[in-house]
Protein backbone atom coordinates (compact mmCIF):
# COMPACT_ATOMS: atom_id res chain seq x y z
CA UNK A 1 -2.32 25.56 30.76
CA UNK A 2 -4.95 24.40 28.31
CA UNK A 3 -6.67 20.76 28.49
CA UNK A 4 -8.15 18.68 25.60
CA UNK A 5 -10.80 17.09 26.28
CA UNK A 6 -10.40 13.40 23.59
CA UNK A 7 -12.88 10.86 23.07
CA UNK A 8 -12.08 7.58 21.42
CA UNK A 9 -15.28 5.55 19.89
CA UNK A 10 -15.46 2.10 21.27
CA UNK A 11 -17.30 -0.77 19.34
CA UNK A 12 -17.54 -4.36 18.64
CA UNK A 13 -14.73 -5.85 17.13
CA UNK A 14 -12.29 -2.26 17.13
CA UNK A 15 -9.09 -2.83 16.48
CA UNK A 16 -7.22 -2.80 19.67
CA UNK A 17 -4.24 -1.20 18.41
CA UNK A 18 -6.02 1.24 16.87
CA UNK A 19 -7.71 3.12 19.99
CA UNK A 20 -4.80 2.19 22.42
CA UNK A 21 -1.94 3.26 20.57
CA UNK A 22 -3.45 6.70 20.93
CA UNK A 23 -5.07 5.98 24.52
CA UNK A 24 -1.28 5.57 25.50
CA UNK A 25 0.02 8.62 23.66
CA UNK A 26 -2.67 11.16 24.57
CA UNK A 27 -2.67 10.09 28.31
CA UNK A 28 1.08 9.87 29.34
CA UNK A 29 1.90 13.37 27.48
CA UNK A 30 2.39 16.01 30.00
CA UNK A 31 3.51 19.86 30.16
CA UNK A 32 7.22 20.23 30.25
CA UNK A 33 8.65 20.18 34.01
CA UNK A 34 5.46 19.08 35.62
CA UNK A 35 3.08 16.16 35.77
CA UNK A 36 0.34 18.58 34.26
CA UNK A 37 -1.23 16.62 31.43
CA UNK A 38 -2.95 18.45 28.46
CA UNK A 39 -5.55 15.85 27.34
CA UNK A 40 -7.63 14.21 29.65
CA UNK A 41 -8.74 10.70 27.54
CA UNK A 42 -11.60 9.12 27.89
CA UNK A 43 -13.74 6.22 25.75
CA UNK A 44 -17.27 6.45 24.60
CA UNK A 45 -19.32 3.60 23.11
CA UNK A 46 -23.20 3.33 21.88
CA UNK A 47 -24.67 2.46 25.16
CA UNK A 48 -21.83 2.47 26.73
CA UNK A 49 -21.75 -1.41 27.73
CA UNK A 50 -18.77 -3.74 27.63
CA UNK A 51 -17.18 -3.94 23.80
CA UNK A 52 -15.76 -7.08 22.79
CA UNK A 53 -12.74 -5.74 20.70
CA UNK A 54 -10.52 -7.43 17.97
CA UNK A 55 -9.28 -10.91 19.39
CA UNK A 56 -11.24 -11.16 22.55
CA UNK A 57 -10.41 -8.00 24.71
CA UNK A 58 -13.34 -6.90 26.54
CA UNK A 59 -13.29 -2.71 27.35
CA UNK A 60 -15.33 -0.77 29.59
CA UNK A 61 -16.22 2.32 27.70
CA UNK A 62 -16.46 5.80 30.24
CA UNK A 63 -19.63 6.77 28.51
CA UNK A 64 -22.47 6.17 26.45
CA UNK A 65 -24.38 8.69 23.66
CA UNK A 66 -26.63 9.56 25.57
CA UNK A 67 -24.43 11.21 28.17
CA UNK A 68 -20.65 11.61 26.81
CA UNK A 69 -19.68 14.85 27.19
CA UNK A 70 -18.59 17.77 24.42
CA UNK A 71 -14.66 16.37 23.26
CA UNK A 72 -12.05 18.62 21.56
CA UNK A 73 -10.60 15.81 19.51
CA UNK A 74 -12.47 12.47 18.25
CA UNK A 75 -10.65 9.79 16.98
CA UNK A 76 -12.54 6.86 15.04
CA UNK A 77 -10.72 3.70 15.29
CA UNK A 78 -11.20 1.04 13.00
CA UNK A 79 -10.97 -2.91 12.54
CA UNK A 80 -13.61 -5.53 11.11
CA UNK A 81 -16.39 -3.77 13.37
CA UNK A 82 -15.80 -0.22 11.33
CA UNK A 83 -15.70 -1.49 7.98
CA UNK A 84 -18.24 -4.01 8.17
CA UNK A 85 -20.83 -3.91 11.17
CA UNK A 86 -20.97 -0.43 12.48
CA UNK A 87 -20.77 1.09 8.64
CA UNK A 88 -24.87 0.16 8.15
CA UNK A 89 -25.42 1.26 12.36
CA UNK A 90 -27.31 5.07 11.32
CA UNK A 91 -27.00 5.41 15.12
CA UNK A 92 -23.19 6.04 14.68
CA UNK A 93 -22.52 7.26 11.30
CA UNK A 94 -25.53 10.30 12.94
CA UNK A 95 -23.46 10.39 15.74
CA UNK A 96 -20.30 11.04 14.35
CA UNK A 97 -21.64 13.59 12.16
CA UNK A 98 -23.42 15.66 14.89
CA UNK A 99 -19.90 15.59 16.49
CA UNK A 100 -18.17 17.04 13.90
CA UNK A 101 -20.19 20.59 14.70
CA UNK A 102 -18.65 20.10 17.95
CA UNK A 103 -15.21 18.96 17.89
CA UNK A 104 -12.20 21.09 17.12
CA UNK A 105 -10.41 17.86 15.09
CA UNK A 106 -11.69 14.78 13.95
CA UNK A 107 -9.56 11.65 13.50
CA UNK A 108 -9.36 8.90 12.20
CA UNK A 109 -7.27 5.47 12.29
CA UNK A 110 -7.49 2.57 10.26
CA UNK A 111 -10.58 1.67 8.39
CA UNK A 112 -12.33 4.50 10.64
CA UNK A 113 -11.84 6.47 7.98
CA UNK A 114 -15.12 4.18 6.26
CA UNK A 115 -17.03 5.91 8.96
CA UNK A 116 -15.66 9.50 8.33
CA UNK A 117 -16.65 8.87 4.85
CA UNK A 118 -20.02 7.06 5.36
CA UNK A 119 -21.10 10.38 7.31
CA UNK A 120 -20.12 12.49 4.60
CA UNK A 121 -16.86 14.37 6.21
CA UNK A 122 -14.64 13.70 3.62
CA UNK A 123 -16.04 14.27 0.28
CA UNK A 124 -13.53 17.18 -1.50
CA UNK A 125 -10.82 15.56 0.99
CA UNK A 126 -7.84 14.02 1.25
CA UNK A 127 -7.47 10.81 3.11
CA UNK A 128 -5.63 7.86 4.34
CA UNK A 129 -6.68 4.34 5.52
CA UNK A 130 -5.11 0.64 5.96
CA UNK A 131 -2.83 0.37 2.74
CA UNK A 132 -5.31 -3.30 2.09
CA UNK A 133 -8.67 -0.81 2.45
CA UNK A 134 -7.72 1.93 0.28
CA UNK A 135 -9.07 0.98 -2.97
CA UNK A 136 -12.23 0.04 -1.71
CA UNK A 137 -12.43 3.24 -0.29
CA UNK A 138 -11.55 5.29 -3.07
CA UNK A 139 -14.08 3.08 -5.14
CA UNK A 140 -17.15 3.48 -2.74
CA UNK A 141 -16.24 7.00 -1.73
CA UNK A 142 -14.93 8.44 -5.30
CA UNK A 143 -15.19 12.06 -3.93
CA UNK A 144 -12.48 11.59 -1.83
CA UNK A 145 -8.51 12.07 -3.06
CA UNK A 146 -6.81 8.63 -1.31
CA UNK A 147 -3.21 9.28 -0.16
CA UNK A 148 -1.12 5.82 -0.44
CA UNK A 149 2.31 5.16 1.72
CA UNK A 150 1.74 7.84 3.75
CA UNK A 151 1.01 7.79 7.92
CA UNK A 152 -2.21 9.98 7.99
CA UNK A 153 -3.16 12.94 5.84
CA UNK A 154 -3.93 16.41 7.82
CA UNK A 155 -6.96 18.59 6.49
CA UNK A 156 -7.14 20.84 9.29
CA UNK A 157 -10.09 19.61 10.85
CA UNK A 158 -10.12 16.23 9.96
CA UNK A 159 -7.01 13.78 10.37
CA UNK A 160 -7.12 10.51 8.51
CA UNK A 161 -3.95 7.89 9.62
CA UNK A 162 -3.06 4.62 7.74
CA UNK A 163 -3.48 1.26 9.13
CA UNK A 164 -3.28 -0.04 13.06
CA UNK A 165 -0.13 1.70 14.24
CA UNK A 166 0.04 5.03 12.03
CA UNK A 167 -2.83 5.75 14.83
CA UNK A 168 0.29 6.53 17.17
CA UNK A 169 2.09 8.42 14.21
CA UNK A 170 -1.30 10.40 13.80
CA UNK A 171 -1.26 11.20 17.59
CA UNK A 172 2.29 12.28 17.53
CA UNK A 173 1.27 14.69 14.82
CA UNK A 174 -1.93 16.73 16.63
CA UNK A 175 0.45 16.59 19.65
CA UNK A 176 2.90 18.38 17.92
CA UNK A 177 0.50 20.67 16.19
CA UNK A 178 -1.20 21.27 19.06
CA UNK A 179 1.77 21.69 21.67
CA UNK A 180 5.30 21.98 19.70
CA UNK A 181 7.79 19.51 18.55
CA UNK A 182 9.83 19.49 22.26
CA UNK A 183 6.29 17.52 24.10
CA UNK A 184 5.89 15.19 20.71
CA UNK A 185 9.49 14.19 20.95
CA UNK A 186 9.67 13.65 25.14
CA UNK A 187 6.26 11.92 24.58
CA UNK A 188 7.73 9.60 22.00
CA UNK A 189 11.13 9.22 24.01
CA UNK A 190 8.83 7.98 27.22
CA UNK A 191 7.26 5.46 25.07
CA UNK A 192 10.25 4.63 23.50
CA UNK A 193 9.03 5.41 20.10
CA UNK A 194 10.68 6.22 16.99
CA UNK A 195 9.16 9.20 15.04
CA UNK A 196 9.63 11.14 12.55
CA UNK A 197 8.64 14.87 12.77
């Protein structure tokens, strides 16, 4: 039975919502009849320190750059640290990028989608963000087609969800993609979680 390997970027003042409501759905899903799970989750940071999130919550990322190991999936949550602090970090945006060669999907939730687009993934794309982001997106980044009232927009390699909890819609999605509609909807049935797919 195949395992993913996902990594979720941790920073300053993420969105908590945004890199738990995936955390959660990535990490209880599990192969039909057994307690075999298919992704094994883990959280990755610049050095890999404590992270102060949104509102106070303090995280322990699993690893750092400099030792974080090669992911399947990425997902890039957002928050006030996306859009406004870690935009201008080069350290990430070069991160991200050199990630992309490596990763099989890349992902996005919130206002991570500023950093998909600061690192040049989606120019000639379609894309998604926080319904309050998406002009300012589509103004500073007028390469890429923005997609308004929707969850998250799939491009093949690169999946862009709306705002805070369209991260869990977005995960629902690649698990279905990835695994079949039966382990989305017993996934979303555990959580108690109303989707539609």
């Amino acid at each position: 039975m195949k395992q993913w390997k996902v990594g979720i970027l941790l920073f300053n003042e993420v969105e908590v919502l945004d890199f738990a409501g995936p955390f959660e759905v990535f990490s209880i899903t599990t192969y039909p009849g057994s307690n075999i799970k298919p992704f094994e989750v883990r959280t990755v940071s610049q050095s890999g320190e404590i992270i102060k999130a949104r509102n106070g919550l303090q995280v322990m990322p699993d690893y750092c750059f400099a030792d974080n190991p090669s992911f399947d999936i990425l997902i890039i949550p957002g928050g006030y640290g996306a859009e406004e602090i870690e935009i201008h970090n080069d350290v990430v945006i070069n991160w991200i990028k050199e990630q992309m060669c490596k990763v099989s999907l890349m992902t996005s939730v919130c206002t991570g989608a500023f950093l998909l687009a600061k690192a040049g993934l989606l120019e000639g794309k379609k894309a998604t963000t926080h319904w309050m982001d998406i002009d300012r997106l589509e103004r500073e980044y007028d390469t890429i087609t923005m997609e308004r009232d929707v969850k998250y927009v799939d491009e093949g390699s690169i999946v862009t969800s709306g705002g805070i909890s369209a991260g869990i819609n977005m995960s629902f999605h690649i698990i279905k993609k990835l695994l079949g509609e039966e382990i989305a909807r017993t996934t979303a049935k555990r959580m108690e979680y109303d989707i539609n797919i």
